[in-house]
N, C-alpha and C. Protein backbone atom coordinates (compact mmCIF):
# COMPACT_ATOMS: atom_id res chain seq x y z
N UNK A 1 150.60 48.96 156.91
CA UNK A 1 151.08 50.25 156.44
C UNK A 1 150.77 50.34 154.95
N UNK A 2 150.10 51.86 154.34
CA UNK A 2 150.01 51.56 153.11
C UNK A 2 151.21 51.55 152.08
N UNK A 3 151.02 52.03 151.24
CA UNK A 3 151.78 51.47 150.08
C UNK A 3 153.05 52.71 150.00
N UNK A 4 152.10 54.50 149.98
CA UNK A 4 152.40 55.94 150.30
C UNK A 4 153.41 55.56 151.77
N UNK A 5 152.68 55.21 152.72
CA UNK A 5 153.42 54.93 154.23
C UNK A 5 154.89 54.43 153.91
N UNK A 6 154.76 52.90 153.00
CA UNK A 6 156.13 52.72 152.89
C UNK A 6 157.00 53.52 152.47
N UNK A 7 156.40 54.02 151.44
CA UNK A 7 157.52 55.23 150.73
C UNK A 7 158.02 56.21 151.53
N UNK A 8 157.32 57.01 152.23
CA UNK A 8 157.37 57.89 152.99
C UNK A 8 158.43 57.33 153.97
N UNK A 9 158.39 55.73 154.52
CA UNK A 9 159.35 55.45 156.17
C UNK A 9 160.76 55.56 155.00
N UNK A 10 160.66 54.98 153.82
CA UNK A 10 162.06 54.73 153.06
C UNK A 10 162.80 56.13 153.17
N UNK A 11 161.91 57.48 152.43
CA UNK A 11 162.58 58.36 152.44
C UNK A 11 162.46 59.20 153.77
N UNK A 12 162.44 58.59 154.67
CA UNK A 12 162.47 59.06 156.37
C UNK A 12 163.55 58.25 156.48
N UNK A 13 164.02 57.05 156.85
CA UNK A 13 165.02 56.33 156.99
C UNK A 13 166.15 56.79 155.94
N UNK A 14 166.10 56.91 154.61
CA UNK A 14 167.25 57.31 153.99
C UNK A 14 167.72 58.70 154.41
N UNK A 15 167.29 59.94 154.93
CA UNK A 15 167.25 61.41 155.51
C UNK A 15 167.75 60.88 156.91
N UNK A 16 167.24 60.46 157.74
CA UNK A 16 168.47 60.00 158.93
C UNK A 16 169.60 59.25 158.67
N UNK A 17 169.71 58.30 157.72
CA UNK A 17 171.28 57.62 157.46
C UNK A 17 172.01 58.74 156.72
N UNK A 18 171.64 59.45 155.97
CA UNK A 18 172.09 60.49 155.41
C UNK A 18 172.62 61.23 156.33
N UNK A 19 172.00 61.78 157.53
CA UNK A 19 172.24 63.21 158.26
C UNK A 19 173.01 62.63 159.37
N UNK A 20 173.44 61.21 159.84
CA UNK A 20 174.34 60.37 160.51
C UNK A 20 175.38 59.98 160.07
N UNK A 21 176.54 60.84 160.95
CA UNK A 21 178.00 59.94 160.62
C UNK A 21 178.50 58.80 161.05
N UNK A 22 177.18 58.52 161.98
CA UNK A 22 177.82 56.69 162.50
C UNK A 22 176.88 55.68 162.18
N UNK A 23 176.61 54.44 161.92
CA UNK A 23 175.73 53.62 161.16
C UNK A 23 174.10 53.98 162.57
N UNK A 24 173.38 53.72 162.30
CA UNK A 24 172.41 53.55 163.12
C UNK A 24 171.62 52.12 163.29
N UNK A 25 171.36 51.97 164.41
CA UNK A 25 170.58 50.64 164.47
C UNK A 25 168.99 51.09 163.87
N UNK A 26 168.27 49.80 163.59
CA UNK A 26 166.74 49.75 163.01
C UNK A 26 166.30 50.35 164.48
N UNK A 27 166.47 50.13 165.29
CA UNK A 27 165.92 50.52 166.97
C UNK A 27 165.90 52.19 166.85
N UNK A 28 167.11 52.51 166.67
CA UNK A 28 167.01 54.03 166.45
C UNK A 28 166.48 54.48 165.37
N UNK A 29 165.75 54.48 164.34
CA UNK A 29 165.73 54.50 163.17
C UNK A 29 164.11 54.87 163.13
N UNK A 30 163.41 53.75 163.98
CA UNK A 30 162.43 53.62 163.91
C UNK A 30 161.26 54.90 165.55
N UNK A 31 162.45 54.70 166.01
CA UNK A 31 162.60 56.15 167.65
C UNK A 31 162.13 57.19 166.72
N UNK A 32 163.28 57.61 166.03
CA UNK A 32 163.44 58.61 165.00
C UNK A 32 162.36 58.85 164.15
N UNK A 33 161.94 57.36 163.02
CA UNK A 33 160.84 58.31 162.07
C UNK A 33 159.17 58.49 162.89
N UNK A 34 159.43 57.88 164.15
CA UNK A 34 157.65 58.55 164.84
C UNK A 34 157.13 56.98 165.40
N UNK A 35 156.06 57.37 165.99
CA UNK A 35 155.22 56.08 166.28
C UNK A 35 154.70 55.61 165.87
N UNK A 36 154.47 56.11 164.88
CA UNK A 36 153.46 55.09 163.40
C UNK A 36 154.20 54.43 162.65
N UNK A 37 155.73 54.54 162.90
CA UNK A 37 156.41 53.34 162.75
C UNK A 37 157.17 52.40 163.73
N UNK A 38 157.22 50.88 163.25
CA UNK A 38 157.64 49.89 163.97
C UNK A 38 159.45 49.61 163.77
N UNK A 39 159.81 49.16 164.54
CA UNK A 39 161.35 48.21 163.80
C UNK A 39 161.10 47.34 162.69
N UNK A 40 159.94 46.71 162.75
CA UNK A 40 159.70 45.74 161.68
C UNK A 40 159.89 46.48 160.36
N UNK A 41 158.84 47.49 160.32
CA UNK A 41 158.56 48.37 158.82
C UNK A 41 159.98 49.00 159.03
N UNK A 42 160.97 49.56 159.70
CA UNK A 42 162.09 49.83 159.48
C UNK A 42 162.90 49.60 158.43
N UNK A 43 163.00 47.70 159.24
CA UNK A 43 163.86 46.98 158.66
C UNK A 43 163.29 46.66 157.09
N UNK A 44 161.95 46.62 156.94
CA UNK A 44 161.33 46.37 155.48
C UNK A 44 162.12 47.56 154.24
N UNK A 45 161.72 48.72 155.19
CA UNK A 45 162.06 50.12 154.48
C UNK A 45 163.59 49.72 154.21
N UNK A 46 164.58 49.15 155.18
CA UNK A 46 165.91 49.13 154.63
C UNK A 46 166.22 48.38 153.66
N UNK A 47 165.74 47.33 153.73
CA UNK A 47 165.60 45.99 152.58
C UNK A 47 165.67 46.78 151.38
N UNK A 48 163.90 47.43 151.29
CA UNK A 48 163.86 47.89 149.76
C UNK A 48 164.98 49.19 149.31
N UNK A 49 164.97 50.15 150.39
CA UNK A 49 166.44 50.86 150.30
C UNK A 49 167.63 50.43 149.33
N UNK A 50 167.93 49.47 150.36
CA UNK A 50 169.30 48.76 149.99
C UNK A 50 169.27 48.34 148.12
N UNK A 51 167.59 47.37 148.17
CA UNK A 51 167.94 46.61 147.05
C UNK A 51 167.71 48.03 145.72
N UNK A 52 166.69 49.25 145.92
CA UNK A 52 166.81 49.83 145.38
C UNK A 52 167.99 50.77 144.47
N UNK A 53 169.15 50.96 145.58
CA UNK A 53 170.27 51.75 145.27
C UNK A 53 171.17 50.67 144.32
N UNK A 54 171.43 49.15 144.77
CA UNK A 54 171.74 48.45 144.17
C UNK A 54 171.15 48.15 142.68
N UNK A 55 169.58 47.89 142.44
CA UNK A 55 169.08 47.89 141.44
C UNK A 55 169.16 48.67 140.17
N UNK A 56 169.57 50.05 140.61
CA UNK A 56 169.88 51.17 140.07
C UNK A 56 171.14 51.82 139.86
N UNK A 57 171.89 51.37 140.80
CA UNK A 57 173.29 51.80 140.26
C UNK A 57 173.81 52.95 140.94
N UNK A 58 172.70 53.33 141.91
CA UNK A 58 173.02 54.42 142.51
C UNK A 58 174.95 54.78 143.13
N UNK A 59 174.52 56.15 143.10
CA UNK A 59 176.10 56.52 143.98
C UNK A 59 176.46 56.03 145.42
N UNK A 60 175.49 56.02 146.23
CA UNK A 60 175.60 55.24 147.53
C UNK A 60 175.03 53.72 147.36
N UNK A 61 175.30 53.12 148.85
CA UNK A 61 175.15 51.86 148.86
C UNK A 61 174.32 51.74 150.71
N UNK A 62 173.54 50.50 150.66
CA UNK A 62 173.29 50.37 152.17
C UNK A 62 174.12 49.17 152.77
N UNK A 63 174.82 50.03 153.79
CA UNK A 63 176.23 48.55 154.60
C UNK A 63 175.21 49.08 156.06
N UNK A 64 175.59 47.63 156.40
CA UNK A 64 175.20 47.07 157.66
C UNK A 64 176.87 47.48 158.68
N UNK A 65 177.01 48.03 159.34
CA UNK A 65 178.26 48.06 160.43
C UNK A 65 178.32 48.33 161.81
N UNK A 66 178.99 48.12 162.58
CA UNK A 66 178.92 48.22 163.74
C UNK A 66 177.47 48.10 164.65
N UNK A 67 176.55 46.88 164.33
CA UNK A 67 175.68 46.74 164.26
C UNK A 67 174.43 47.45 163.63
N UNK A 68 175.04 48.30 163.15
CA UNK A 68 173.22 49.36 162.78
C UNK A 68 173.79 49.46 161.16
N UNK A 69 172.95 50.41 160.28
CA UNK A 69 172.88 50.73 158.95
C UNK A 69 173.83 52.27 158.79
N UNK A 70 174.39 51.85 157.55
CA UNK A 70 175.01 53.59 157.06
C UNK A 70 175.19 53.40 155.70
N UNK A 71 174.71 55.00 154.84
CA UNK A 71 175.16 55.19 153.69
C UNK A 71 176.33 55.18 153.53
N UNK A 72 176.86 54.69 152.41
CA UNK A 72 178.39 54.94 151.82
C UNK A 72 178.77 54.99 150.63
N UNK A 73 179.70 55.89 150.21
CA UNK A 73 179.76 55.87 148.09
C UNK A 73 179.83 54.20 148.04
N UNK A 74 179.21 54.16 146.63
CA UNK A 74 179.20 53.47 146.07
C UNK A 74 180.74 52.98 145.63
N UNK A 75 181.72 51.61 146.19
CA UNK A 75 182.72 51.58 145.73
C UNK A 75 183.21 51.73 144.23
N UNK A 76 181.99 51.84 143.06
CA UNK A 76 182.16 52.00 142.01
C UNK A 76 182.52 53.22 141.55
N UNK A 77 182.82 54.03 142.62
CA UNK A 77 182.68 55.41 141.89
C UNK A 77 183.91 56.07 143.04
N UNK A 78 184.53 55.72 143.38
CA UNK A 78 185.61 55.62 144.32
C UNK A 78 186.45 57.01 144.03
N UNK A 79 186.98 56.90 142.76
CA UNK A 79 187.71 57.63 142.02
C UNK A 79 187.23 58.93 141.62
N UNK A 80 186.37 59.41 142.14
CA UNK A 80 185.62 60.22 141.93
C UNK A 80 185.49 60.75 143.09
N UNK A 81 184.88 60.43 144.45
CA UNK A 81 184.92 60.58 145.66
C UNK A 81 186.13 60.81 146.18
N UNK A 82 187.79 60.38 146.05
CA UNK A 82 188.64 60.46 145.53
C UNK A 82 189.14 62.22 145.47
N UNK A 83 188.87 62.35 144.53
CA UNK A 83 188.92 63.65 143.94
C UNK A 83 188.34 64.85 144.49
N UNK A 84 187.43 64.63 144.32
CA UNK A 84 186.75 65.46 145.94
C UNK A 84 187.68 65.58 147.45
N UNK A 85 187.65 64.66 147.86
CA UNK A 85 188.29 64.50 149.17
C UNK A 85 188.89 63.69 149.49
N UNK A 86 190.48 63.37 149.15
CA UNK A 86 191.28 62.79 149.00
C UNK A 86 191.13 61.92 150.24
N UNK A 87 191.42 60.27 149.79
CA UNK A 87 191.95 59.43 151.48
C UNK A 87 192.74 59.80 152.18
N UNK A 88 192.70 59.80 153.51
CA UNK A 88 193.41 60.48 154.52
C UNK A 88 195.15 59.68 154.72
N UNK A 89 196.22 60.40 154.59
CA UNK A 89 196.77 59.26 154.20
C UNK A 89 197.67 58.80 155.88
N UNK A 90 197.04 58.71 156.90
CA UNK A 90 197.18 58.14 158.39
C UNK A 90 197.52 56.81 157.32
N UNK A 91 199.05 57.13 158.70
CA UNK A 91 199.95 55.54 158.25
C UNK A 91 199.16 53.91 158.66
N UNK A 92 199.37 53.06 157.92
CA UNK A 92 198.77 52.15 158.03
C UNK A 92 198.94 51.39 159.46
N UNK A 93 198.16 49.93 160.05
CA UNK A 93 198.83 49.80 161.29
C UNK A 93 199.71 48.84 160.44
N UNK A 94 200.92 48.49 161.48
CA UNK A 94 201.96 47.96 161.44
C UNK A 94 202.04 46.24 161.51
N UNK A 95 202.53 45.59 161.10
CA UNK A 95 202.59 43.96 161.33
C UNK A 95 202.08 43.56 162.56
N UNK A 96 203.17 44.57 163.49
CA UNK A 96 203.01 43.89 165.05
C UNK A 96 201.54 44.36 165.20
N UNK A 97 201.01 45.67 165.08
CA UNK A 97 199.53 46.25 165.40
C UNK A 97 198.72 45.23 165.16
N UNK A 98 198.86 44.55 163.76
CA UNK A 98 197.69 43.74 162.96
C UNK A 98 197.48 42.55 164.01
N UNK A 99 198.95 42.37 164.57
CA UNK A 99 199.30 40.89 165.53
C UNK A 99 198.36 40.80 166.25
N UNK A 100 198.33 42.01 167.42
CA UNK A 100 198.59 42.43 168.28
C UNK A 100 196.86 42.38 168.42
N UNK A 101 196.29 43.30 167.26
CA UNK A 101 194.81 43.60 167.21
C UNK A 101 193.94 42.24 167.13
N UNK A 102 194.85 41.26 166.15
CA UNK A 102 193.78 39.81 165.81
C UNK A 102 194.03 39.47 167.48
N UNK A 103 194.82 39.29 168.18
CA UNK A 103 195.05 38.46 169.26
C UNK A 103 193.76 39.03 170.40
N UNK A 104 193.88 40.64 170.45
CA UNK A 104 192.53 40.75 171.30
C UNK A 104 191.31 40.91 170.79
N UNK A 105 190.95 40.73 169.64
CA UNK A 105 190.19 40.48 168.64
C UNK A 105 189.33 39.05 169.02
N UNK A 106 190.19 38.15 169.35
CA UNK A 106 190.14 36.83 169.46
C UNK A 106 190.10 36.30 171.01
N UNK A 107 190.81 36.89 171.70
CA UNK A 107 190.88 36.27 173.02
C UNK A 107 190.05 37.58 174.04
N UNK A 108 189.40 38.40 173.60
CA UNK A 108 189.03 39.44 174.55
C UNK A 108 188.27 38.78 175.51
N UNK A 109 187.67 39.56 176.70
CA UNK A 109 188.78 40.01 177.10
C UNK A 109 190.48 39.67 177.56
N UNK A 110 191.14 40.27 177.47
CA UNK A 110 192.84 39.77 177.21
C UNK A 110 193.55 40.58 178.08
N UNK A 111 194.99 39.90 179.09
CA UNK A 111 195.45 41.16 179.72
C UNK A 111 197.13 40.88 178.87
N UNK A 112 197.55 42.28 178.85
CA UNK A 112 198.61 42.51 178.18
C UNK A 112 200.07 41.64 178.60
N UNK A 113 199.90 40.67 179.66
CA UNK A 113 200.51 39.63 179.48
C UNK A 113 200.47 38.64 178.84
N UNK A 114 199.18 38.42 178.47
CA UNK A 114 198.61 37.30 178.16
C UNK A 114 199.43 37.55 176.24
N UNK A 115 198.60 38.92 176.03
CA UNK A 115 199.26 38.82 174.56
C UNK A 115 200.63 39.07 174.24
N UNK A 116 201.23 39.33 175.54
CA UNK A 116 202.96 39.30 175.01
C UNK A 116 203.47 37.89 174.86
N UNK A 117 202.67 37.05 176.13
CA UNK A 117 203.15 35.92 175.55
C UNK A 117 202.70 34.66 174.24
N UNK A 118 201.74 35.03 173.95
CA UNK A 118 201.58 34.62 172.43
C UNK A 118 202.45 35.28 171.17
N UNK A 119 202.63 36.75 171.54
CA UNK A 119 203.49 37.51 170.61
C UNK A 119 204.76 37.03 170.59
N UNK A 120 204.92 36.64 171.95
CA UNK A 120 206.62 36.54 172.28
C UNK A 120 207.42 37.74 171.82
N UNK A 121 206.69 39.07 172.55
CA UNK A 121 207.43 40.29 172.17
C UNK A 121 206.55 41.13 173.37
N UNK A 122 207.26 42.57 173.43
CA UNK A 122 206.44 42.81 174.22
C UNK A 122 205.31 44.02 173.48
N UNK A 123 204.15 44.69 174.31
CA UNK A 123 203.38 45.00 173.35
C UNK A 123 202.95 46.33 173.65
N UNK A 124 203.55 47.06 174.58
CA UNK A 124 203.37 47.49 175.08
C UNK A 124 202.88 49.26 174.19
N UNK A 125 204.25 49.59 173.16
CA UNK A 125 204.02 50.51 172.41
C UNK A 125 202.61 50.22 171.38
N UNK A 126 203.08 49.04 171.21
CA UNK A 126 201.24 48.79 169.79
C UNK A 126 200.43 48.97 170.46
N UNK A 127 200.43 48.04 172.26
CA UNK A 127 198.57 48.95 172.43
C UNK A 127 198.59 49.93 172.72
N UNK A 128 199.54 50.75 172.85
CA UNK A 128 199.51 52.44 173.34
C UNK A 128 199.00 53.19 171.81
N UNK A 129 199.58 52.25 170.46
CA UNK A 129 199.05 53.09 169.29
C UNK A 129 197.40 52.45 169.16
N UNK A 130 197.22 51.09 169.70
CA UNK A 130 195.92 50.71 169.26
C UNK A 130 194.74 51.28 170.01
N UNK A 131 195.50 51.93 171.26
CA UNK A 131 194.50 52.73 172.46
C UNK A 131 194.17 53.86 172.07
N UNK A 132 194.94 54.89 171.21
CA UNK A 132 195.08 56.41 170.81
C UNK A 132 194.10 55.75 169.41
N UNK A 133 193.92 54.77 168.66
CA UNK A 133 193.44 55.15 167.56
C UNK A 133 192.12 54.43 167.91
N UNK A 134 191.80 54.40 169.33
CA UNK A 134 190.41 54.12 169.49
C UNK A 134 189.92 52.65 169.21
N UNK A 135 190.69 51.57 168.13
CA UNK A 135 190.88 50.51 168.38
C UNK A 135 190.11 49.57 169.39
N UNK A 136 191.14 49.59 170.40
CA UNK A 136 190.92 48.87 171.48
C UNK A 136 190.57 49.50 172.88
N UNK A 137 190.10 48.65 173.28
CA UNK A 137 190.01 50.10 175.10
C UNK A 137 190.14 49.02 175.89
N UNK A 138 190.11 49.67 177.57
CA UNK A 138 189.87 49.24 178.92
C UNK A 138 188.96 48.50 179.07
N UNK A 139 188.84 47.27 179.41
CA UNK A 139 187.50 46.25 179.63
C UNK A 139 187.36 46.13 180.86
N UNK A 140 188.31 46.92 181.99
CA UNK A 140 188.04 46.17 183.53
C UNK A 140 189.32 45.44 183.57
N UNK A 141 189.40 45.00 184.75
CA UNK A 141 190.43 44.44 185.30
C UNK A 141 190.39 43.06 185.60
N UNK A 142 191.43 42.45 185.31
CA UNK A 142 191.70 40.84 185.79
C UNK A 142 191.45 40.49 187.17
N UNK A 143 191.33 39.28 187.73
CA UNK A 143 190.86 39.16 188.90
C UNK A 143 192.89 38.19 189.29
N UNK A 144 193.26 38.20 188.18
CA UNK A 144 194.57 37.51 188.15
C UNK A 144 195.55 38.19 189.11
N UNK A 145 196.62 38.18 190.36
CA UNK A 145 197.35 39.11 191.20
C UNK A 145 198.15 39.85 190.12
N UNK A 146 197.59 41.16 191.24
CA UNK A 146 198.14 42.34 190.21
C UNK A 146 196.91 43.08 189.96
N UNK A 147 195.92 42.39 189.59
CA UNK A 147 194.58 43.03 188.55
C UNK A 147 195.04 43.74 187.46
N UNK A 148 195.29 43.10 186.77
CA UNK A 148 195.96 43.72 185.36
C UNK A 148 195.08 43.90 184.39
N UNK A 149 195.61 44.88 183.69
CA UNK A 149 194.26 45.58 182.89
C UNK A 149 193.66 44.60 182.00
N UNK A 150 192.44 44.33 181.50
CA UNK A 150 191.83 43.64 180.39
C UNK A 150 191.39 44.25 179.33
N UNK A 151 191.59 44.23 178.02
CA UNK A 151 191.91 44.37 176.79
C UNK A 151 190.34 44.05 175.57
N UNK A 152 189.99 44.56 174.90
CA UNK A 152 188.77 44.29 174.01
C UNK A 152 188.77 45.26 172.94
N UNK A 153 188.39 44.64 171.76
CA UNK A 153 187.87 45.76 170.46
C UNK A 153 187.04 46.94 170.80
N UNK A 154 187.01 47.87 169.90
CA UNK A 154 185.28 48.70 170.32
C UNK A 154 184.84 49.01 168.82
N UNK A 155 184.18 49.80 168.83
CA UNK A 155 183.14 49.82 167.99
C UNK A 155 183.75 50.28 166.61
N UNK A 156 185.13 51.51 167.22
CA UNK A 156 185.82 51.79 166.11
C UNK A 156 186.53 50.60 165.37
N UNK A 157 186.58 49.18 166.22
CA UNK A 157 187.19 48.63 165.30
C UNK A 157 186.38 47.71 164.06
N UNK A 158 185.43 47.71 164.82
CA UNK A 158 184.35 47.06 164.14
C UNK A 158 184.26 48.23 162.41
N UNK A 159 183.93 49.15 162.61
CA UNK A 159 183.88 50.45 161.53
C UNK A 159 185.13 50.07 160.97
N UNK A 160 186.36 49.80 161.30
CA UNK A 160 187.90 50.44 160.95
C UNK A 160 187.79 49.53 159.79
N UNK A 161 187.32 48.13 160.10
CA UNK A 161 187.34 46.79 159.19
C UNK A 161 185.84 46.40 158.53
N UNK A 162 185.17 47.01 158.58
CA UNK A 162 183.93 47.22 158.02
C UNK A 162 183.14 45.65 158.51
N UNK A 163 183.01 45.72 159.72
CA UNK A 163 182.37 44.43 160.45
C UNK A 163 180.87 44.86 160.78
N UNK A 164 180.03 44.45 161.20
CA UNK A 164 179.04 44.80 162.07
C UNK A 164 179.07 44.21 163.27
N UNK A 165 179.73 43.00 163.47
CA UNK A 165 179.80 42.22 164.86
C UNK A 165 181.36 41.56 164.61
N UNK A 166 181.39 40.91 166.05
CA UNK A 166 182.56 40.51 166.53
C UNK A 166 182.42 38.94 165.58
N UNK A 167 181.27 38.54 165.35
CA UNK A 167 180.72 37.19 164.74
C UNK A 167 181.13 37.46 163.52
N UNK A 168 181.47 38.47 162.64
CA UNK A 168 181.84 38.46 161.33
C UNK A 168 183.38 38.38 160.84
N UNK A 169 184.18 38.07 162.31
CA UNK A 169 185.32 37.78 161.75
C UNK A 169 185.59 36.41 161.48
N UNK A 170 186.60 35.86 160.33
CA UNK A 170 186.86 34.59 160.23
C UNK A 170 186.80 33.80 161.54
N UNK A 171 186.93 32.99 161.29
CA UNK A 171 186.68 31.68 162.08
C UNK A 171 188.25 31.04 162.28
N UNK A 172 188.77 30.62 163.53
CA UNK A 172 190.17 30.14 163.31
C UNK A 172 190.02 28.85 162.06
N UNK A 173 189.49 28.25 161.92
CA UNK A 173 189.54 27.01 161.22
C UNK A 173 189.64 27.22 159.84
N UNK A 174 189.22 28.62 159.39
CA UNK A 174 188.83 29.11 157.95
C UNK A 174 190.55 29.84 158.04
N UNK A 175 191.87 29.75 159.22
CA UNK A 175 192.86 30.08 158.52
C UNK A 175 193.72 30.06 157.70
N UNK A 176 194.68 30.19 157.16
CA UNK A 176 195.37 29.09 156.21
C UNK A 176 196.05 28.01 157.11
N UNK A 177 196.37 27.07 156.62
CA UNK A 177 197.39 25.88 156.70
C UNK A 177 198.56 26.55 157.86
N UNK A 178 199.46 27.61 157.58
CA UNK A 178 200.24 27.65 158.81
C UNK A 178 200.00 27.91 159.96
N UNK A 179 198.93 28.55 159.67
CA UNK A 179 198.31 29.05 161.25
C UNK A 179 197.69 27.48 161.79
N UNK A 180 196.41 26.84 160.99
CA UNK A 180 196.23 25.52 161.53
C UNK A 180 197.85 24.73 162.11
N UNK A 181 198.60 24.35 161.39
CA UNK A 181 199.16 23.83 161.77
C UNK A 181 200.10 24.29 163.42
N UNK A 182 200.03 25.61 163.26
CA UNK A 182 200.75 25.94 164.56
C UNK A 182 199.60 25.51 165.57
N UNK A 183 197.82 25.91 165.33
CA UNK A 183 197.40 25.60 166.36
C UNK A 183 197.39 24.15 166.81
N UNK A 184 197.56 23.23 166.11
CA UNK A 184 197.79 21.83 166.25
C UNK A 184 199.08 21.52 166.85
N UNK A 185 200.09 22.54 167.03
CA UNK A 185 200.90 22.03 168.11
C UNK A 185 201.05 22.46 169.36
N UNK A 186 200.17 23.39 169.23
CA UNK A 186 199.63 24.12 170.58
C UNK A 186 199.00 23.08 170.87
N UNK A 187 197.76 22.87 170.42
CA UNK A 187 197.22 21.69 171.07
C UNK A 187 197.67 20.22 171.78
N UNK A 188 198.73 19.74 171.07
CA UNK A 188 199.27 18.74 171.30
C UNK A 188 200.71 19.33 173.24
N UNK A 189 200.88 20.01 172.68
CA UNK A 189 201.67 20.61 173.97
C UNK A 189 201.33 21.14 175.14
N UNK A 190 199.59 21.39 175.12
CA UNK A 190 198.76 21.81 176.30
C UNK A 190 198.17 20.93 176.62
């Protein structure tokens, strides 16, 4: 591709992340700017993108999320964006939610027994708020008697926490000290 070509896929790729409210994959990206481009030159075009807006100081930034690419203000300029269009102020989730969310976060798919009894509470209202806020959804059913529903993140949650994959959350081992230590007596008791 020439030199003009690259320029041209950059400001083709920046005009679709622009005119998209949900991140896009390089797969779509590359659908989008024609057949004379590849995923490869995509992903090149995003590279220099990215390092460009960074290099410069620009108002936006290139984040990787929910597997694909999206523009977003620049957190430097927050306060400003801000002002314009105030944060929405939807109540935060709740202790138990946060519980509730790492547990099927972690064990998906999960059936809502399963996480009451790690909660040792029941959970029933949090996943009804974690279901309405798109959160979490329906994965299918247990093969366990009963067939009880099974439990998983989706994409909104991936966005909610600014992830691109399920692989970008900590690692149990990277928890602090109380959590290790509780899982070490789990272990010892199973």
């Amino acid at each position: 591709m020439s030199e003009a070509g690259g320029e041209r896929l950059k400001y083709i790729v920046e005009a679709l992340l622009f005119a998209s409210p949900l991140p896009l994959p390089a797969a779509s990206l590359a659908r989008a700017a024609g057949e004379e481009y590849n995923e490869a030159e995509v992903k090149r075009a995003l590279l220099e993108l990215g390092e460009e807006y960074e290099r410069e100081g620009r108002g936006m930034v290139l984040r990787r999320a929910a597997g694909g690419y999206r523009l977003v203000s620049a957190p430097r300029y927050a306060e400003y964006v801000e002002r314009l269009a105030p944060v929405s102020k939807k109540r935060p989730l709740t202790a138990a939610a946060l519980e509730t969310l790492a547990i099927v976060a972690y064990k998906q798919p999960v059936t809502k027994a399963k996480i009451d009894s790690i909660r040792g509470a029941n959970s029933e209202g949090t996943l009804r708020t974690l279901l309405e806020r798109r959160l979490i959804a329906p994965m299918g059913r247990s093969e366990e008697p009963g067939r009880p529903m099974l439990y998983g993140t989706t994409r909104e949650f991936l966005l909610y926490f600014g992830l691109d994959s399920l692989d970008d959350l900590p690692r149990e081992k990277d928890f602090p000290a109380t959590a290790a230590g509780e899982r070490q007596d789990e272990k010892e008791e199973g």
